[in-house]
PDB file of N, CA and C in Angstrom:
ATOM      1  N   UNK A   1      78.399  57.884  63.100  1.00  0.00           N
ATOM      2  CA  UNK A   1      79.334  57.662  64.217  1.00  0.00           C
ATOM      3  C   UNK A   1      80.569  56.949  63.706  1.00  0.00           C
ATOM      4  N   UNK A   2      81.211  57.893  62.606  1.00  0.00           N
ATOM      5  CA  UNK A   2      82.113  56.546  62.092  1.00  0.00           C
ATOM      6  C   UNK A   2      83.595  56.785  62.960  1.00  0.00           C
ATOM      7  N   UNK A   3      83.763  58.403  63.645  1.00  0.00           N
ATOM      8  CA  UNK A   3      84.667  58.464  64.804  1.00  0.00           C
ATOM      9  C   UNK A   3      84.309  57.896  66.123  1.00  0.00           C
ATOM     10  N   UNK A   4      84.222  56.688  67.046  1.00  0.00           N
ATOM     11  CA  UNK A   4      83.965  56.806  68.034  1.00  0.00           C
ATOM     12  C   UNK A   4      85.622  56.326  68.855  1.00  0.00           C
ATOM     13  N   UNK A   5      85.295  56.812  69.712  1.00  0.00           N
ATOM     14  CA  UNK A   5      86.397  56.695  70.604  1.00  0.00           C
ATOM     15  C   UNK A   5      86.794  55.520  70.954  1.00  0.00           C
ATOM     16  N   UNK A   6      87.989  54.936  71.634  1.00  0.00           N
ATOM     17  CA  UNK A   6      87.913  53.703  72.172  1.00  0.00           C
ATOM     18  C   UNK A   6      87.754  53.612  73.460  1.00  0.00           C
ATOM     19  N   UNK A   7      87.460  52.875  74.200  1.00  0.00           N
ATOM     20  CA  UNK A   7      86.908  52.891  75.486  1.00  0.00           C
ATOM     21  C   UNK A   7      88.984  53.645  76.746  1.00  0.00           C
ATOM     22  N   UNK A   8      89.456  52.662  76.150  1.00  0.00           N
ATOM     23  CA  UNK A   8      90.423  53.443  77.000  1.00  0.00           C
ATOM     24  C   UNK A   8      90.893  55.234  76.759  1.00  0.00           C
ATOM     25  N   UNK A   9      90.575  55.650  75.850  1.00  0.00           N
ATOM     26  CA  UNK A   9      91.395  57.210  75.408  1.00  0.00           C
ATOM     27  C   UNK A   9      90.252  57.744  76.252  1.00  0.00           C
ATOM     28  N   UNK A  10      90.946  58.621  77.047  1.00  0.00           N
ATOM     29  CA  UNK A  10      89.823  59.827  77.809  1.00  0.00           C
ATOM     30  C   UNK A  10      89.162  61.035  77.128  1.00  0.00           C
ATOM     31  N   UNK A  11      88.247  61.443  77.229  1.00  0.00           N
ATOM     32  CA  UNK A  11      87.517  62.413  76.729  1.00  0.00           C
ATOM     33  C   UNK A  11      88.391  64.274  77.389  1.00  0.00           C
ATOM     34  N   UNK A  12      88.526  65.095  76.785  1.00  0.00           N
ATOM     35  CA  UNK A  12      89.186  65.652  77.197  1.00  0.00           C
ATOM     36  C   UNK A  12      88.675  66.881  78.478  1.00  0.00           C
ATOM     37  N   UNK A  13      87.171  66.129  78.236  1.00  0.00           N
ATOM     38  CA  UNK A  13      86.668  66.875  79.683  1.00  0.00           C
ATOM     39  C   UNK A  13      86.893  66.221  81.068  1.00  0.00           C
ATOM     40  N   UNK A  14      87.650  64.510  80.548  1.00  0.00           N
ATOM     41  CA  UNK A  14      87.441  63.989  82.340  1.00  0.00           C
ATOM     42  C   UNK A  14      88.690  64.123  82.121  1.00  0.00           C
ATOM     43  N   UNK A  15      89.939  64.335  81.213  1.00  0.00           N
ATOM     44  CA  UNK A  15      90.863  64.694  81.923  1.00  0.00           C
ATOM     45  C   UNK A  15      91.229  66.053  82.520  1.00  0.00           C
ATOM     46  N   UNK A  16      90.432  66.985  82.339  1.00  0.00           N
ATOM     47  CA  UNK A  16      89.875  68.882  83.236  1.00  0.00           C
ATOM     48  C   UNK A  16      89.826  67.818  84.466  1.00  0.00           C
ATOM     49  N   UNK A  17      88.531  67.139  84.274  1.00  0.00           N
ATOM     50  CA  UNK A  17      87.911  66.379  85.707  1.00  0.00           C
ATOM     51  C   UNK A  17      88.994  65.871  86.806  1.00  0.00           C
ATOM     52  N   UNK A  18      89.923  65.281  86.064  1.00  0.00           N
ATOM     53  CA  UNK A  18      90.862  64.552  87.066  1.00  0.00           C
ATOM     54  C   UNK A  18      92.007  65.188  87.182  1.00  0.00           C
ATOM     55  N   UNK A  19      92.506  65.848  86.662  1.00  0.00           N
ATOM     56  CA  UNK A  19      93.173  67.327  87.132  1.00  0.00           C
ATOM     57  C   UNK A  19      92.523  68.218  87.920  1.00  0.00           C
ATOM     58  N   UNK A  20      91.701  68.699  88.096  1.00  0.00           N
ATOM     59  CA  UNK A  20      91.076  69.466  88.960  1.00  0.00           C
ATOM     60  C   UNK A  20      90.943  68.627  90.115  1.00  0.00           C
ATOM     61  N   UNK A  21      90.136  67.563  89.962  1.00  0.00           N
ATOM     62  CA  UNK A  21      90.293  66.797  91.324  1.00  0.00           C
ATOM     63  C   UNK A  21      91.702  66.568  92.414  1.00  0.00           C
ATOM     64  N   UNK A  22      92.490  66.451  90.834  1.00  0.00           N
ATOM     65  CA  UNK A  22      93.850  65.747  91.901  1.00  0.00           C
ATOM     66  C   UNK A  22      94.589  67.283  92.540  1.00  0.00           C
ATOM     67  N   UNK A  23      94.356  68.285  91.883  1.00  0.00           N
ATOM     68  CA  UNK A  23      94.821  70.030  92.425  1.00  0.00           C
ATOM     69  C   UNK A  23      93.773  69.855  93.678  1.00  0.00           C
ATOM     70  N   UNK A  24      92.783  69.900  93.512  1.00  0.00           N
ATOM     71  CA  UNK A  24      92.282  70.068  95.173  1.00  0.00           C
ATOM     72  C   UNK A  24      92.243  69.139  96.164  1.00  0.00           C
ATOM     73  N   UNK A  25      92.991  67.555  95.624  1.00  0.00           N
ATOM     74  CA  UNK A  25      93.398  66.652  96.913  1.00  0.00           C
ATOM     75  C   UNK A  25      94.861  67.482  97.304  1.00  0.00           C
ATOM     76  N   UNK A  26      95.745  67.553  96.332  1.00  0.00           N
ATOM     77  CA  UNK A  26      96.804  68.360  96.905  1.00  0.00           C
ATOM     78  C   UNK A  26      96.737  69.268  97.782  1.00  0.00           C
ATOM     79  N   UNK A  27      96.056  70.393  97.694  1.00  0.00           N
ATOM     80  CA  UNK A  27      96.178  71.525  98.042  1.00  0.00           C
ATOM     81  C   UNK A  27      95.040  71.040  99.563  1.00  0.00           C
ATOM     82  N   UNK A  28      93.915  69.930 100.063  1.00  0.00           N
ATOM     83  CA  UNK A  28      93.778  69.191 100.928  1.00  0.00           C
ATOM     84  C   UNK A  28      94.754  68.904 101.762  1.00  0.00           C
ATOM     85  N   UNK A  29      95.561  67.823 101.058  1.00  0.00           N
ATOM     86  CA  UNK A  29      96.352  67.353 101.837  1.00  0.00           C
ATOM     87  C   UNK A  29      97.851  68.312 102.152  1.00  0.00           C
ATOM     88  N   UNK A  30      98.079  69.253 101.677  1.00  0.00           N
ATOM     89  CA  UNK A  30      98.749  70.139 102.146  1.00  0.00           C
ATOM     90  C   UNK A  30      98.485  70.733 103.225  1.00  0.00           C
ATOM     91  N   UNK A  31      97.308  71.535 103.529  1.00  0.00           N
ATOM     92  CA  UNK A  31      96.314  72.239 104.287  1.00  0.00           C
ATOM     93  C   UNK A  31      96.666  70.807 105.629  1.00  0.00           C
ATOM     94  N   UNK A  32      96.286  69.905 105.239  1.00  0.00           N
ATOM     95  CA  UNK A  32      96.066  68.955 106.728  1.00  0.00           C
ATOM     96  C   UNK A  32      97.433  68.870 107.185  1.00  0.00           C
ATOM     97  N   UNK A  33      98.346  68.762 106.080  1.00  0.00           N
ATOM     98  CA  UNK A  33      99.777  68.488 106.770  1.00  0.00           C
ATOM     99  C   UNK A  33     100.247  69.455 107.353  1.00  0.00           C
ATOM    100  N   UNK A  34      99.795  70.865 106.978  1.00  0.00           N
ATOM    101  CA  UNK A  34     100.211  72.218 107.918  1.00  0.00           C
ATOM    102  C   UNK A  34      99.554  72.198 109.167  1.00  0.00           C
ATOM    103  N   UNK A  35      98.073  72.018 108.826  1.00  0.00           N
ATOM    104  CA  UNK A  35      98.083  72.152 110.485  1.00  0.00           C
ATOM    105  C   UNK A  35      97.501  70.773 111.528  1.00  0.00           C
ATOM    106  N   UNK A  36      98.144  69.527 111.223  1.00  0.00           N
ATOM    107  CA  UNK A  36      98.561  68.436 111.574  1.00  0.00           C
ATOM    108  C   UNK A  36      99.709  68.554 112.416  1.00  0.00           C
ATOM    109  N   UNK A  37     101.135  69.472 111.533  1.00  0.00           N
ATOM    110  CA  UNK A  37     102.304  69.729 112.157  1.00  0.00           C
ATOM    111  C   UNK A  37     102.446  71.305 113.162  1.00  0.00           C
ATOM    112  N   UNK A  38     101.246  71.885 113.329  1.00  0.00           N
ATOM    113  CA  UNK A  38     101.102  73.135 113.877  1.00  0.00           C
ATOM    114  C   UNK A  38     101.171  72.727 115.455  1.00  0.00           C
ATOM    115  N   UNK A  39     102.109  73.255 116.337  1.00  0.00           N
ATOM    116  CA  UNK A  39     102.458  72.297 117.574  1.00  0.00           C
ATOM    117  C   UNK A  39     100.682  73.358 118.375  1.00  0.00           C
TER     118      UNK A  39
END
């Protein structure tokens, strides 16, 4: 184990993880703001 990571650098699967997450809060909170403003 003479590469180990340091605790702050992300692994490059949780940054997939938190990109994907933050694309489907967007595309959430888009969706609510359309039909939030739908009279």
């Amino acid at each position: 184990m003479a590469q180990e990571n340091p605790p702050e650098k992300l692994d490059p699967q949780d940054i997939v993880k938190l990109l994907v997450a933050l694309h489907r809060a967007m595309k959430n909170a888009d969706a609510g703001r359309a039909s939030a403003f739908k009279p």
